[in-house]
PDB file of N, CA and C in Angstrom:
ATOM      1  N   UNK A   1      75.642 122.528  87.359  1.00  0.00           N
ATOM      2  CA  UNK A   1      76.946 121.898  87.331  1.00  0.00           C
ATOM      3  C   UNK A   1      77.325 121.712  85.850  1.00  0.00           C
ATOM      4  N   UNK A   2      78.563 122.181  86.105  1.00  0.00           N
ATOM      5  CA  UNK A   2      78.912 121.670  83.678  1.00  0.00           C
ATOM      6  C   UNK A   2      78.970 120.347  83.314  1.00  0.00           C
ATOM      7  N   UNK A   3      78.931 120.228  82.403  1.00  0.00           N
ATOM      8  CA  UNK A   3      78.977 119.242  81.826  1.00  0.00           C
ATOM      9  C   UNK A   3      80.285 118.536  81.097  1.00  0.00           C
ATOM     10  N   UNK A   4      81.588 117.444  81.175  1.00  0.00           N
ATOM     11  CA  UNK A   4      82.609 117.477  80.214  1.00  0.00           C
ATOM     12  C   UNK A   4      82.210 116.675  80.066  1.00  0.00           C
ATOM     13  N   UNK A   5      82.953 115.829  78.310  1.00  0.00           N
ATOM     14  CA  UNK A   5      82.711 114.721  78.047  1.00  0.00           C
ATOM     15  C   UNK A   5      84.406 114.188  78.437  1.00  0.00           C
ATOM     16  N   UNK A   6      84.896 113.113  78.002  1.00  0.00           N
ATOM     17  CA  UNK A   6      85.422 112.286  78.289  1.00  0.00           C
ATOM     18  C   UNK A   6      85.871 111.017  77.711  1.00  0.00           C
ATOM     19  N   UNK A   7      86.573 110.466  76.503  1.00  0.00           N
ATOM     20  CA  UNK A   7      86.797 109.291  76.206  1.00  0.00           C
ATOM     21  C   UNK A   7      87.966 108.000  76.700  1.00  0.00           C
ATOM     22  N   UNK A   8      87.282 107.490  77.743  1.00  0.00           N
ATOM     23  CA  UNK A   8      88.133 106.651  78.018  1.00  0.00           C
ATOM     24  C   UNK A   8      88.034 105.154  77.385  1.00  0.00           C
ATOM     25  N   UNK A   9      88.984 104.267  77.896  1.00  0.00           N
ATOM     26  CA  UNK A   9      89.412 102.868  77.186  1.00  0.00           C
ATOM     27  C   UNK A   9      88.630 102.295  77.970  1.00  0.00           C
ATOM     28  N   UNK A  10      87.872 100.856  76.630  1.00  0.00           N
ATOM     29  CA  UNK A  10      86.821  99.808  77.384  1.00  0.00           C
ATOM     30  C   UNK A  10      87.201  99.310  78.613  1.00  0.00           C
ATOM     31  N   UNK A  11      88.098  99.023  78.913  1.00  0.00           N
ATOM     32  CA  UNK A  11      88.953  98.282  79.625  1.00  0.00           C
ATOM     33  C   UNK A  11      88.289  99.142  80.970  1.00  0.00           C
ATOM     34  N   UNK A  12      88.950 100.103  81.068  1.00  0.00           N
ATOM     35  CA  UNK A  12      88.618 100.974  82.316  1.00  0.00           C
ATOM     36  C   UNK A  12      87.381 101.511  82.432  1.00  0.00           C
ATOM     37  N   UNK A  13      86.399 101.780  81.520  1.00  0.00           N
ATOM     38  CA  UNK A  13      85.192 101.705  81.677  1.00  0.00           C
ATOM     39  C   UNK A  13      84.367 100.581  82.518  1.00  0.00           C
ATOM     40  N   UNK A  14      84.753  99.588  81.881  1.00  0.00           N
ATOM     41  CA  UNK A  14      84.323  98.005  82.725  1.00  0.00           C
ATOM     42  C   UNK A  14      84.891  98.162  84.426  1.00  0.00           C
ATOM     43  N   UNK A  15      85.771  98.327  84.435  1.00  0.00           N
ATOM     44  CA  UNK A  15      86.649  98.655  85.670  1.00  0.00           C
ATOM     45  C   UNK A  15      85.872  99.629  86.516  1.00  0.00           C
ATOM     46  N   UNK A  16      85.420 100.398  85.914  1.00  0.00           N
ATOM     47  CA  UNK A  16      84.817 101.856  86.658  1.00  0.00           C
ATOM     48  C   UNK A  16      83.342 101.125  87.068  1.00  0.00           C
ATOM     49  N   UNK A  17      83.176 100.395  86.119  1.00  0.00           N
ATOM     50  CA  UNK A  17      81.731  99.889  86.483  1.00  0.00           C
ATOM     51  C   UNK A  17      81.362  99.163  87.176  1.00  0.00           C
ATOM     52  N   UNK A  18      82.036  98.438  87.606  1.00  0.00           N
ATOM     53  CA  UNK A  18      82.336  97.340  88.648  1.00  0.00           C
ATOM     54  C   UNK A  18      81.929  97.640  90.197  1.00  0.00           C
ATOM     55  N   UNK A  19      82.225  98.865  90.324  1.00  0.00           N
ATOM     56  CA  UNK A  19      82.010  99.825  91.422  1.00  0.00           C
ATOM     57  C   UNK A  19      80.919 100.967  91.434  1.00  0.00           C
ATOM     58  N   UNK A  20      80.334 100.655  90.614  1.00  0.00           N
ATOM     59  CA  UNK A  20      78.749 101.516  90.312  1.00  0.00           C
ATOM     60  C   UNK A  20      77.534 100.804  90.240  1.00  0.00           C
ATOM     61  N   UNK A  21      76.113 101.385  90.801  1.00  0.00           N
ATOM     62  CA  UNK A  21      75.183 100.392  90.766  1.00  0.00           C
ATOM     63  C   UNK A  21      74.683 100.119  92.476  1.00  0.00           C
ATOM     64  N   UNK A  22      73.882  99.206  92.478  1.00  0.00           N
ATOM     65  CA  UNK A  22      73.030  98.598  93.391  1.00  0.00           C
ATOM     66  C   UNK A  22      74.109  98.255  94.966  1.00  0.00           C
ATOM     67  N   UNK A  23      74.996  96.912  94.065  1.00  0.00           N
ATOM     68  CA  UNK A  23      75.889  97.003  94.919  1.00  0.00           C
ATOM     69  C   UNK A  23      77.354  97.465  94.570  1.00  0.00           C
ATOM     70  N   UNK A  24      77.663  97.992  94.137  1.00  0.00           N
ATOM     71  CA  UNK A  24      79.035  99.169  94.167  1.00  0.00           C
ATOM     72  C   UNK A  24      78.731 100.334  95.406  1.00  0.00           C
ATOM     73  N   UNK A  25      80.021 100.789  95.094  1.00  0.00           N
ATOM     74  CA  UNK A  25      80.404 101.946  96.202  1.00  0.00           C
ATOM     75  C   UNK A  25      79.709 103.250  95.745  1.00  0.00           C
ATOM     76  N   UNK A  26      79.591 103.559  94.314  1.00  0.00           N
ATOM     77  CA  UNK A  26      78.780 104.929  93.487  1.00  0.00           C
ATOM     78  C   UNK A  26      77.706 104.672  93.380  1.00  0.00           C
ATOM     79  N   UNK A  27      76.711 105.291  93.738  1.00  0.00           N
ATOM     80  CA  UNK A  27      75.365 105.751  92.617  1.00  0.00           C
ATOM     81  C   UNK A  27      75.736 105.425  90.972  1.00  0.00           C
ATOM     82  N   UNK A  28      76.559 106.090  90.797  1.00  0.00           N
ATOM     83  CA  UNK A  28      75.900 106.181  88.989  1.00  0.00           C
ATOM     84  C   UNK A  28      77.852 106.473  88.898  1.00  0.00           C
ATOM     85  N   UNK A  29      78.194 106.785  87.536  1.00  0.00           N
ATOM     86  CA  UNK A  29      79.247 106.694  86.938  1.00  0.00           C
ATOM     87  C   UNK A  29      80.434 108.254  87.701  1.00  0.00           C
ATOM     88  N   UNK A  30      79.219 109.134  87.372  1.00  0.00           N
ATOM     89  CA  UNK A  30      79.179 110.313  87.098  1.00  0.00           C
ATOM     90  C   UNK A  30      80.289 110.878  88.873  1.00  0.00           C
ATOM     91  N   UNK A  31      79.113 109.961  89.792  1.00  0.00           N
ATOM     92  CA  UNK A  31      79.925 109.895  91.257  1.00  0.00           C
ATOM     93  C   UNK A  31      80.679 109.213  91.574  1.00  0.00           C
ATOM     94  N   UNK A  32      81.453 108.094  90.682  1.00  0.00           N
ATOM     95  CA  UNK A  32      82.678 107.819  90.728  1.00  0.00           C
ATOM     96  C   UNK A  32      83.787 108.109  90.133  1.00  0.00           C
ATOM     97  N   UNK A  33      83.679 109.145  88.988  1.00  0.00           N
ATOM     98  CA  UNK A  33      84.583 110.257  88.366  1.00  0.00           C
ATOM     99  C   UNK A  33      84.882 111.060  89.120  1.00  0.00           C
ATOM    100  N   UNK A  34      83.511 111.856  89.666  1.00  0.00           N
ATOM    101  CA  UNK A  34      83.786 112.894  90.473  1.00  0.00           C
ATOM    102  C   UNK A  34      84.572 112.717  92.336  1.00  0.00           C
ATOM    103  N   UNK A  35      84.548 111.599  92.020  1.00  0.00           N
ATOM    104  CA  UNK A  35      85.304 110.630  93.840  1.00  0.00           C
ATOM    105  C   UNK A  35      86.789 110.732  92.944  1.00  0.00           C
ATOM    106  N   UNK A  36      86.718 110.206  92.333  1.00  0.00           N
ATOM    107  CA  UNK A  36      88.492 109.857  91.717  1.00  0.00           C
ATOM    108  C   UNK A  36      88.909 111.138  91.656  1.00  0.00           C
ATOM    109  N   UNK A  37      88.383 112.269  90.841  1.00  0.00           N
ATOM    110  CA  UNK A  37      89.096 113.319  90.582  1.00  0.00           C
ATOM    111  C   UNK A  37      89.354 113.944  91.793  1.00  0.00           C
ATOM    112  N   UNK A  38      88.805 113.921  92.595  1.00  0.00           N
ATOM    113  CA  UNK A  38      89.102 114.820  94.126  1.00  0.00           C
ATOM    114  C   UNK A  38      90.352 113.948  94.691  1.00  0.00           C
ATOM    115  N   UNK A  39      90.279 112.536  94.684  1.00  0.00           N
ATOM    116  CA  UNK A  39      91.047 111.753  94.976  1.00  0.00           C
ATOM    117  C   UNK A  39      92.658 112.381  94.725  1.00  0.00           C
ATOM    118  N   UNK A  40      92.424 112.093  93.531  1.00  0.00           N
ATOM    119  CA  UNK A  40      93.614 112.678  92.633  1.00  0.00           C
ATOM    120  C   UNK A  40      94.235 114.483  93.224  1.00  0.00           C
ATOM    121  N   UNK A  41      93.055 114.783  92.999  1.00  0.00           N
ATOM    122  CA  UNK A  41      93.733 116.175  93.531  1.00  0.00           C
ATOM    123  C   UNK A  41      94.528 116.524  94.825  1.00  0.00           C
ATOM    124  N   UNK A  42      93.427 115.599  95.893  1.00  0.00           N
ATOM    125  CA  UNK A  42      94.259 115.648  97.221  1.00  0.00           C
ATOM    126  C   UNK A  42      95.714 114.709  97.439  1.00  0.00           C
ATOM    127  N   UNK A  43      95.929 113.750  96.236  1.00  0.00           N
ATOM    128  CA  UNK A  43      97.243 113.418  96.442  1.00  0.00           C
ATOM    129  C   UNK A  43      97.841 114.380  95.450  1.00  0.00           C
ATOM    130  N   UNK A  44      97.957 115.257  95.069  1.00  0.00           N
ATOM    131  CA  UNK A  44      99.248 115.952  94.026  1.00  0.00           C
ATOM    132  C   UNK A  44      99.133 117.011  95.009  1.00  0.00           C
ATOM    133  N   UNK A  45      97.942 117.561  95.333  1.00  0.00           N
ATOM    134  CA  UNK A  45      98.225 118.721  96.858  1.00  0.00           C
ATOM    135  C   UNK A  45      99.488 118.134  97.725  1.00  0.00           C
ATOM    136  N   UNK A  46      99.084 116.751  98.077  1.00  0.00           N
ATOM    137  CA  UNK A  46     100.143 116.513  99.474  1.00  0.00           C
ATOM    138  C   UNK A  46     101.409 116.280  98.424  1.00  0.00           C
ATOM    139  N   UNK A  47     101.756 115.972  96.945  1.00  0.00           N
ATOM    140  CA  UNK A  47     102.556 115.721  96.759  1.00  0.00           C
ATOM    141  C   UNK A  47     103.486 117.028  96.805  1.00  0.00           C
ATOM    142  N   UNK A  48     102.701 118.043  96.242  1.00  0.00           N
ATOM    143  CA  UNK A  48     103.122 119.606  95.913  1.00  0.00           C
ATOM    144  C   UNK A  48     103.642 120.063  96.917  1.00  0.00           C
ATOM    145  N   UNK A  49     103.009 119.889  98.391  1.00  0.00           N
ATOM    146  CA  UNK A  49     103.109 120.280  99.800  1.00  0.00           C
ATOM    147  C   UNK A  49     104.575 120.408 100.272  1.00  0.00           C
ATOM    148  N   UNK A  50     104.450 118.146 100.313  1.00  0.00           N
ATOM    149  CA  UNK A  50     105.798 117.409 100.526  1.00  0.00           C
ATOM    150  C   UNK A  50     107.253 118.604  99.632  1.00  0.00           C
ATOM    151  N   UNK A  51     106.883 119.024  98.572  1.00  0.00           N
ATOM    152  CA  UNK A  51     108.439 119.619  97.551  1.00  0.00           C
ATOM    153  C   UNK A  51     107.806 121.141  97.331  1.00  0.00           C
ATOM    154  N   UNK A  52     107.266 121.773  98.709  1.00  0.00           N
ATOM    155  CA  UNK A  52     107.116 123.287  98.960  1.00  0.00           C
ATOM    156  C   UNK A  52     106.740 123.785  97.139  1.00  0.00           C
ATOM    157  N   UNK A  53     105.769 123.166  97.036  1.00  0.00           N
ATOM    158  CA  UNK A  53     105.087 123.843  95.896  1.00  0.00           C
ATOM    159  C   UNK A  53     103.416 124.383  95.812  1.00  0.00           C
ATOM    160  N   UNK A  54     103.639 124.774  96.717  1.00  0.00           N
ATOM    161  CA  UNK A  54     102.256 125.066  96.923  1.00  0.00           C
ATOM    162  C   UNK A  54     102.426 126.694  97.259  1.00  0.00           C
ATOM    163  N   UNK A  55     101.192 127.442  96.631  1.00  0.00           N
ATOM    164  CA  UNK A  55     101.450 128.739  96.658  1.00  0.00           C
ATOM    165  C   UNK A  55     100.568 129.157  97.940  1.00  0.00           C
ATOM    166  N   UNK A  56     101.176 129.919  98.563  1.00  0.00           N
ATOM    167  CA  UNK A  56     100.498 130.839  99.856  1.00  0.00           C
ATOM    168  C   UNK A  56      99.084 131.713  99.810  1.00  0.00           C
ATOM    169  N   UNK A  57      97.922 131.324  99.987  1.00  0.00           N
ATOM    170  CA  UNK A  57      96.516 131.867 100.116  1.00  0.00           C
ATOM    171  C   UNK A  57      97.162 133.787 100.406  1.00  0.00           C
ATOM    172  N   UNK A  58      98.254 134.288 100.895  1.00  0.00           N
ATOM    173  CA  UNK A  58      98.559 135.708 101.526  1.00  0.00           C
ATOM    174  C   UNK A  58      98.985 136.102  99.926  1.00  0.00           C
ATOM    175  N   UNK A  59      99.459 135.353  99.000  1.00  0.00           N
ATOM    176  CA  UNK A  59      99.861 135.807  98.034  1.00  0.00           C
ATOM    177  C   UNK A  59      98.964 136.384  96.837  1.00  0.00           C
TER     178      UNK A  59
END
């Protein structure tokens, strides 16, 4: 799997962390980046969808 780096603000780091760990929702950091970014993707899909921007798999 690759590797990116990433600089985000303390603020949201703390935030991210909150939800990682023992009792959080992630394992580790790494699986709550990788939860958000899918997140993200499947709402701009449905957004793209919603305003016929989405290109055809036949194309």
């Amino acid at each position: 799997m690759p590797k990116i780096s990433v600089e985000i603000p303390s603020e949201l780091l703390s935030d991210l962390d909150e939800h990682v760990g023992d009792d959080g929702k992630f394992v580790n950091r790494s699986d709550a980046v990788r939860a958000s970014i899918r997140k993200t993707l499947d709402l701009l899909d449905d957004i793209d969808a919603r305003h016929d921007r989405l290109e055809d798999d036949d194309e």
